[in-house]
PDB file of N, CA and C in Angstrom:
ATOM      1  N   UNK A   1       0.835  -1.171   0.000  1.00  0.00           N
ATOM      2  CA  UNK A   1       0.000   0.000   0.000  1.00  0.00           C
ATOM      3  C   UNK A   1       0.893   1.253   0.000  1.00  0.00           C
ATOM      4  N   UNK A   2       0.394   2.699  -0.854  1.00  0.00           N
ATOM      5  CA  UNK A   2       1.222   3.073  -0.869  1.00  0.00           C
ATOM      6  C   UNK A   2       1.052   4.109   0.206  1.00  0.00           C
ATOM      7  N   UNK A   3       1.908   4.937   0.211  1.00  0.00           N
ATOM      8  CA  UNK A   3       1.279   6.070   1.581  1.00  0.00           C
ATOM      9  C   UNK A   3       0.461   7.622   1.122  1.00  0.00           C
ATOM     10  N   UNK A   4      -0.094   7.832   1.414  1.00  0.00           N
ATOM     11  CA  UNK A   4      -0.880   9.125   0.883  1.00  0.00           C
ATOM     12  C   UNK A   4       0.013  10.390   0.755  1.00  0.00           C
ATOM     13  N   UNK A   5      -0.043  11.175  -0.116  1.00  0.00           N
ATOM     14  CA  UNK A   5       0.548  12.354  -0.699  1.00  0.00           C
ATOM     15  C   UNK A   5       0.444  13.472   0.602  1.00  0.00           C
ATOM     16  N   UNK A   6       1.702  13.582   0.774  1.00  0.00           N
ATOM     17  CA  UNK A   6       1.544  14.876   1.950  1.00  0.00           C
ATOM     18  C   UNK A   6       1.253  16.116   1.296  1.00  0.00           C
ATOM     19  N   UNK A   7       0.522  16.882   2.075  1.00  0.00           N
ATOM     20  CA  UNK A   7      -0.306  18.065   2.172  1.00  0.00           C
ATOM     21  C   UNK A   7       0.438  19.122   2.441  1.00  0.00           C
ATOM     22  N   UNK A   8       0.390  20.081   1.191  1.00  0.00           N
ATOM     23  CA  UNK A   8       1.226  20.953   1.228  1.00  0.00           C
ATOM     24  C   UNK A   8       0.847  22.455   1.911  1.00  0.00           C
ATOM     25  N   UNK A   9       1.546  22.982   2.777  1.00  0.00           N
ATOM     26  CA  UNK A   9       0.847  23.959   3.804  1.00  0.00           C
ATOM     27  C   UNK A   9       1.046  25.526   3.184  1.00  0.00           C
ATOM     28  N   UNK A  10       0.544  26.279   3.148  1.00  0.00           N
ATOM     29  CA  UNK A  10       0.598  28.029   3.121  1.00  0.00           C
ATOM     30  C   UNK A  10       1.299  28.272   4.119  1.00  0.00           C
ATOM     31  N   UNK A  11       2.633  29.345   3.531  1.00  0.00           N
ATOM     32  CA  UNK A  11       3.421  30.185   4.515  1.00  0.00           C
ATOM     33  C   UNK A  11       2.530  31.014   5.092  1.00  0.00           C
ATOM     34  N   UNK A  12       2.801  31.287   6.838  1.00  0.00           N
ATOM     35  CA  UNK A  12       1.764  32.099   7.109  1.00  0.00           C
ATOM     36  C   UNK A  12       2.186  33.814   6.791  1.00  0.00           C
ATOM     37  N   UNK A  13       1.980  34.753   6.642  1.00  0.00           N
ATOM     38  CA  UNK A  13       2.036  35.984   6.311  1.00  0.00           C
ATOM     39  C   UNK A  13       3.247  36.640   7.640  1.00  0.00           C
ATOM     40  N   UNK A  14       4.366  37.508   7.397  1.00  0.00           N
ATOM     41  CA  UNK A  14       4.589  37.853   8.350  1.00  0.00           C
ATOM     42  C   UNK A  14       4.068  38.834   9.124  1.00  0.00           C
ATOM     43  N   UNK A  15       4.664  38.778  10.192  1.00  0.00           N
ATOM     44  CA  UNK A  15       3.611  40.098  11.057  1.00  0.00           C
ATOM     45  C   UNK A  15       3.378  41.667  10.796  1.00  0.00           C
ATOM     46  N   UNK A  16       4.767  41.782  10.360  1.00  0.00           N
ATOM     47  CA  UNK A  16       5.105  43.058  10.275  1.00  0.00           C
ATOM     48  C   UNK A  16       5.104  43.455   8.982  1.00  0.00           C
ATOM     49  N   UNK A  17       5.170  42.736   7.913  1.00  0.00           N
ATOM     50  CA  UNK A  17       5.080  43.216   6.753  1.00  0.00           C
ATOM     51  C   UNK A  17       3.921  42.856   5.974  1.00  0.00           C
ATOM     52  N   UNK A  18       3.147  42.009   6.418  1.00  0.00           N
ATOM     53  CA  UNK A  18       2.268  41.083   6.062  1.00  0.00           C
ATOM     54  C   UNK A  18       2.742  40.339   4.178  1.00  0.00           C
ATOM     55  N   UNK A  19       3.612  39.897   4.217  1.00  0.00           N
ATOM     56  CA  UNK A  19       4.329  39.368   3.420  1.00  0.00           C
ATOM     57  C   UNK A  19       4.792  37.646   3.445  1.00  0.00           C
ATOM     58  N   UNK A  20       4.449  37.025   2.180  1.00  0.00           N
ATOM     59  CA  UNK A  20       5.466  35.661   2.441  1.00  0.00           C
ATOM     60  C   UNK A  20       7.278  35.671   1.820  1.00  0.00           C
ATOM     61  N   UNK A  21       6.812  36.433   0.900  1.00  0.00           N
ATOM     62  CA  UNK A  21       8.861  36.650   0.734  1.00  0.00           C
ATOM     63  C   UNK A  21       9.669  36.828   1.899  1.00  0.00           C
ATOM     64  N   UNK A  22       8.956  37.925   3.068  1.00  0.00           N
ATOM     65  CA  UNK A  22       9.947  38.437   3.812  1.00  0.00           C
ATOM     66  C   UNK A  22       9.635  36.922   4.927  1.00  0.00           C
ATOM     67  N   UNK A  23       8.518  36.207   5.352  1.00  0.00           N
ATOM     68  CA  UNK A  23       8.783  34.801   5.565  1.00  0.00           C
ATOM     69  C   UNK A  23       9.374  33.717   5.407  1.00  0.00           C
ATOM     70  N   UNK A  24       9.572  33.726   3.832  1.00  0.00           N
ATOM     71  CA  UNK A  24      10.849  32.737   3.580  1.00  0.00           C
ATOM     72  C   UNK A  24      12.222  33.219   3.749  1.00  0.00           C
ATOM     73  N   UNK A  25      12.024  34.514   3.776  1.00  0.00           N
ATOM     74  CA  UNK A  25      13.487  34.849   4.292  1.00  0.00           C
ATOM     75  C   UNK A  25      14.186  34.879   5.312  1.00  0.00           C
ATOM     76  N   UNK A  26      13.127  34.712   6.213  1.00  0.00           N
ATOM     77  CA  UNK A  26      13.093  35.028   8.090  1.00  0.00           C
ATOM     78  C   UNK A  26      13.311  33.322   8.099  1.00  0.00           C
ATOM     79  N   UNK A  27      12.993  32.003   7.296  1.00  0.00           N
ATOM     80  CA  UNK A  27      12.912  30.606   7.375  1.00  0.00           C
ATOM     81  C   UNK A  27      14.602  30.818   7.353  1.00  0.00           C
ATOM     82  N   UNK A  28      15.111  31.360   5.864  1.00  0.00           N
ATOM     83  CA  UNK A  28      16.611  31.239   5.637  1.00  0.00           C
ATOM     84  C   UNK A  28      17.323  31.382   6.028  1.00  0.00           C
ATOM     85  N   UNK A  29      17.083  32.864   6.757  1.00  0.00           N
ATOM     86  CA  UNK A  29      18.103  32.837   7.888  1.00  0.00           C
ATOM     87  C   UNK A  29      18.227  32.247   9.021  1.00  0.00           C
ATOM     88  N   UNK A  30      17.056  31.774   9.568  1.00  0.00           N
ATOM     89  CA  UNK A  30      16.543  31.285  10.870  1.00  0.00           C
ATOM     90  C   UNK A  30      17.585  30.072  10.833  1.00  0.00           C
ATOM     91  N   UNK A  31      18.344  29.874  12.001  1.00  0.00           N
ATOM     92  CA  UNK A  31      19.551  28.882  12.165  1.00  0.00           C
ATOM     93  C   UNK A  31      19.049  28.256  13.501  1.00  0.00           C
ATOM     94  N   UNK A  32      19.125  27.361  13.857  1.00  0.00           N
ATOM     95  CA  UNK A  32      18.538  25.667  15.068  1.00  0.00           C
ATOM     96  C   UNK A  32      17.081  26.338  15.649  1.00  0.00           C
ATOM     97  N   UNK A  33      16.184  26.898  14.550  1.00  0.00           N
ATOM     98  CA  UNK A  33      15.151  26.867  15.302  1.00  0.00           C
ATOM     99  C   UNK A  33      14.788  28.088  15.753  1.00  0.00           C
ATOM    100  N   UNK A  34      15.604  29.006  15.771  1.00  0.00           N
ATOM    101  CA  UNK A  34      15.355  30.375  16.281  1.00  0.00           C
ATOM    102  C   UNK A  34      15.142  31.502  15.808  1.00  0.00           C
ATOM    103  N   UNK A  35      13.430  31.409  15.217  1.00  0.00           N
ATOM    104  CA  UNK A  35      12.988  32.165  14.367  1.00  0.00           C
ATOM    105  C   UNK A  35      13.108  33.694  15.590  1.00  0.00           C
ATOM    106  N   UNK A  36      12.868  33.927  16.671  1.00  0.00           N
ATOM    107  CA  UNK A  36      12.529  35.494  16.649  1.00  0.00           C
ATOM    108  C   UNK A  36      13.890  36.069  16.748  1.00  0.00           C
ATOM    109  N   UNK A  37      15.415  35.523  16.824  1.00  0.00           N
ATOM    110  CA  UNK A  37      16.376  35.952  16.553  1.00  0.00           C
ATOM    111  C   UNK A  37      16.279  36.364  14.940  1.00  0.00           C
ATOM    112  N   UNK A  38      16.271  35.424  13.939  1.00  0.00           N
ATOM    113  CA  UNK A  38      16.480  35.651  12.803  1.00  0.00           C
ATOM    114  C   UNK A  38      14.984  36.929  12.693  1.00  0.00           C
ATOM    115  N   UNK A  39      13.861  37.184  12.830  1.00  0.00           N
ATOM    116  CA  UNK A  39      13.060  38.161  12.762  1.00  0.00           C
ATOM    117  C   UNK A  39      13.583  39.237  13.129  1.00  0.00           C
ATOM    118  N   UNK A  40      14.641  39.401  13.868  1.00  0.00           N
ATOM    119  CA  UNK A  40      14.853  40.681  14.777  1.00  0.00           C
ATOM    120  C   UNK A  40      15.834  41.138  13.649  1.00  0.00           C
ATOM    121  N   UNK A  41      16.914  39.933  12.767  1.00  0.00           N
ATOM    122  CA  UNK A  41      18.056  40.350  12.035  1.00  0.00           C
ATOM    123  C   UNK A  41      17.414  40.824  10.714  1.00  0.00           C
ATOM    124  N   UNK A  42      16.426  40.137  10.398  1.00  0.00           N
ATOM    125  CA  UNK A  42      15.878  40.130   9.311  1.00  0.00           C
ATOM    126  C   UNK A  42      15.393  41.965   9.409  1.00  0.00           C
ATOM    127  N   UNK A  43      14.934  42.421  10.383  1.00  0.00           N
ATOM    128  CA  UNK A  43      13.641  43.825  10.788  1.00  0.00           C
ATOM    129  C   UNK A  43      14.958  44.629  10.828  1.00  0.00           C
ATOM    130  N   UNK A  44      15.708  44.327  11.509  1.00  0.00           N
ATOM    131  CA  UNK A  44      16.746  45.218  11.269  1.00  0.00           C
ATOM    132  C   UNK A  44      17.940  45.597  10.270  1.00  0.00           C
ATOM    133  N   UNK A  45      17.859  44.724   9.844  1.00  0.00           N
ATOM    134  CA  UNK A  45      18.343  44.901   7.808  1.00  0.00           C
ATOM    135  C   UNK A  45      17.447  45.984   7.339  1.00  0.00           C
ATOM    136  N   UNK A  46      16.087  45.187   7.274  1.00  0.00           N
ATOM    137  CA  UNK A  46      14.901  46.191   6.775  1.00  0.00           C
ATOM    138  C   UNK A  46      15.066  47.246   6.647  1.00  0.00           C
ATOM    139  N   UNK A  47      15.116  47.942   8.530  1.00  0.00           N
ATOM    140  CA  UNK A  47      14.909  49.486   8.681  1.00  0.00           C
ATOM    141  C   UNK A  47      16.973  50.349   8.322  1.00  0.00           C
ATOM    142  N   UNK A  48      17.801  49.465   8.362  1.00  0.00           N
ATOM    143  CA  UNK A  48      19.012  49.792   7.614  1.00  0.00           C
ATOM    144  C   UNK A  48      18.582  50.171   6.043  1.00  0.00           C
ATOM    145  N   UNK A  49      17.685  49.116   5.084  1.00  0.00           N
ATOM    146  CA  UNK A  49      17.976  49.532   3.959  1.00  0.00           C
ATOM    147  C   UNK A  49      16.381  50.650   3.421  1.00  0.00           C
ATOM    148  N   UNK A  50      15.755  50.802   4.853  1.00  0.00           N
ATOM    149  CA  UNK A  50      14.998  51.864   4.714  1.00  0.00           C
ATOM    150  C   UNK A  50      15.718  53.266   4.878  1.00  0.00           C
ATOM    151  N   UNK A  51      16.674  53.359   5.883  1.00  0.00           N
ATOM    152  CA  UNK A  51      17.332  54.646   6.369  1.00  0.00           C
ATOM    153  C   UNK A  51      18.513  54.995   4.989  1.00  0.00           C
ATOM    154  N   UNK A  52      18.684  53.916   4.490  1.00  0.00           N
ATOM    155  CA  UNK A  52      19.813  53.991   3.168  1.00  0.00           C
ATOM    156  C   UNK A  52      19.318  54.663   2.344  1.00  0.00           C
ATOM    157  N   UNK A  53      18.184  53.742   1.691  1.00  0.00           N
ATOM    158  CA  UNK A  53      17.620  54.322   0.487  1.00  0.00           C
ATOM    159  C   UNK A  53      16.167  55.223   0.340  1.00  0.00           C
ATOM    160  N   UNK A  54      16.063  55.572   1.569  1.00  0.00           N
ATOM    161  CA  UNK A  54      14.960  56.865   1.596  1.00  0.00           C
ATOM    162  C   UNK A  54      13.580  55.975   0.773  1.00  0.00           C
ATOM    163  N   UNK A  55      13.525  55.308   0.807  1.00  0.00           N
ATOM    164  CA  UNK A  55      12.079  53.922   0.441  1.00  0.00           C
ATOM    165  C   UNK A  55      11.666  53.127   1.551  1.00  0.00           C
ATOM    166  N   UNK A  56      10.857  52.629   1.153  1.00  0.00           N
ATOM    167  CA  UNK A  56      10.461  51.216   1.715  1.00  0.00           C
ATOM    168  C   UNK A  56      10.982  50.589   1.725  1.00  0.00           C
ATOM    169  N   UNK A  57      11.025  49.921   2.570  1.00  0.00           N
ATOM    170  CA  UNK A  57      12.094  48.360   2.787  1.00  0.00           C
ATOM    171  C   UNK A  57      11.636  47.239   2.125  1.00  0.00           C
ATOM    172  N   UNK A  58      10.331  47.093   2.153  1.00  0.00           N
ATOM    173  CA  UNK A  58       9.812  45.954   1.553  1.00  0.00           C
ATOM    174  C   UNK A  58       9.841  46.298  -0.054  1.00  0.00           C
ATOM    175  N   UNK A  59       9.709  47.299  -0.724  1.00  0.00           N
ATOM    176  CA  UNK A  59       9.522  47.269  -1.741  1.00  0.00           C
ATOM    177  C   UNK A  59      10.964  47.863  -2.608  1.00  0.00           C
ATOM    178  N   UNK A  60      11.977  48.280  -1.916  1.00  0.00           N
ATOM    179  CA  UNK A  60      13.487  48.093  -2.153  1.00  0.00           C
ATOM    180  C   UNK A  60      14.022  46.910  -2.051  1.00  0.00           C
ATOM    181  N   UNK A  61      13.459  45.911  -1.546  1.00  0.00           N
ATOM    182  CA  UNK A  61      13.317  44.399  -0.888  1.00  0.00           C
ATOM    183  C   UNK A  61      13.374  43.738  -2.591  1.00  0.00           C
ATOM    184  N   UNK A  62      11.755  43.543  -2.644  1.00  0.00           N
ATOM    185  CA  UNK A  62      11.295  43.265  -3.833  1.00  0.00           C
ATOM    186  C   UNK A  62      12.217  43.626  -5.073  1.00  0.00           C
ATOM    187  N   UNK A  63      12.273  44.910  -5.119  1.00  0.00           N
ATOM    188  CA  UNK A  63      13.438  45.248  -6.010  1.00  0.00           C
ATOM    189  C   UNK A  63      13.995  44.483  -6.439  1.00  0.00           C
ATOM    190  N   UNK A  64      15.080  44.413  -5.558  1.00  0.00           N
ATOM    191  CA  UNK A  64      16.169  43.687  -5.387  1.00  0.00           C
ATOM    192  C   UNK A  64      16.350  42.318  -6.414  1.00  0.00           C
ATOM    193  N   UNK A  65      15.005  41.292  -5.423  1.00  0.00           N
ATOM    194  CA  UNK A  65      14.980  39.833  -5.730  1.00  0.00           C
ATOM    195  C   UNK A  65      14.672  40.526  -7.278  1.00  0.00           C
ATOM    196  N   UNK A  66      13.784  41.135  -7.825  1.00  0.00           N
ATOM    197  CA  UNK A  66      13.317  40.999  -9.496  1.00  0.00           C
ATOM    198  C   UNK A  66      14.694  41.340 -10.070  1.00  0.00           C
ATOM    199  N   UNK A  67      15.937  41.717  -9.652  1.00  0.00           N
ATOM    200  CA  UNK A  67      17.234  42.114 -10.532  1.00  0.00           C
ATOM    201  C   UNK A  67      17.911  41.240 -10.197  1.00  0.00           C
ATOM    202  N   UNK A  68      17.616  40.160  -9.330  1.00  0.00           N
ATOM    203  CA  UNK A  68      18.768  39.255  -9.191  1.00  0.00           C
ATOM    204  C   UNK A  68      18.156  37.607 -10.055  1.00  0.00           C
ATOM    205  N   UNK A  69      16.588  37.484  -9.943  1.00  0.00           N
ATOM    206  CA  UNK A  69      16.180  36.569 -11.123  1.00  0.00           C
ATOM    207  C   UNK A  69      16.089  36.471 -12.021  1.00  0.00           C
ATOM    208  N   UNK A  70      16.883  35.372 -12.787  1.00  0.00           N
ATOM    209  CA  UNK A  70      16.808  34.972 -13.965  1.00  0.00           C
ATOM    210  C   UNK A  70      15.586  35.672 -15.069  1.00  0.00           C
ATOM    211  N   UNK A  71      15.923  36.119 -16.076  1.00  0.00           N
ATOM    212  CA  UNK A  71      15.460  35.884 -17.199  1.00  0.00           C
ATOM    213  C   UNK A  71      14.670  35.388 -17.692  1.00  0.00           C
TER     214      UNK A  71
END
């Protein structure tokens, strides 16, 4: 018998940005488990590349990933 197809789950939205990009990113960095460390590194990048570039963070964010994907 074979075993049933696991069920694939929705990232939940993050808090602060209400975003799943900035979720999988908070997953990537997140090292043995310790997501509100990696949230805190992640929020504070953020408001660094908010104070940099006089924008949004999330959407200087976004930026970003669309110039670094492929073609």
């Amino acid at each position: 018998m074979r075993a049933k197809p696991s069920i694939k789950r929705e990232l939940p939205l993050d808090p602060m940005y209400n975003s799943r990009v900035v979720t999988r990113l908070i997953n990537r960095v997140m090292q043995n488990g310790k997501k509100t460390v990696a949230q805190e590194q992640v929020y504070k990048a953020f408001s660094l590349l908010a104070e940099k570039t006089g924008r949004d963070a999330l959407e200087a964010f976004t930026e970003g990933l669309e110039n670094i994907k492929p073609q």
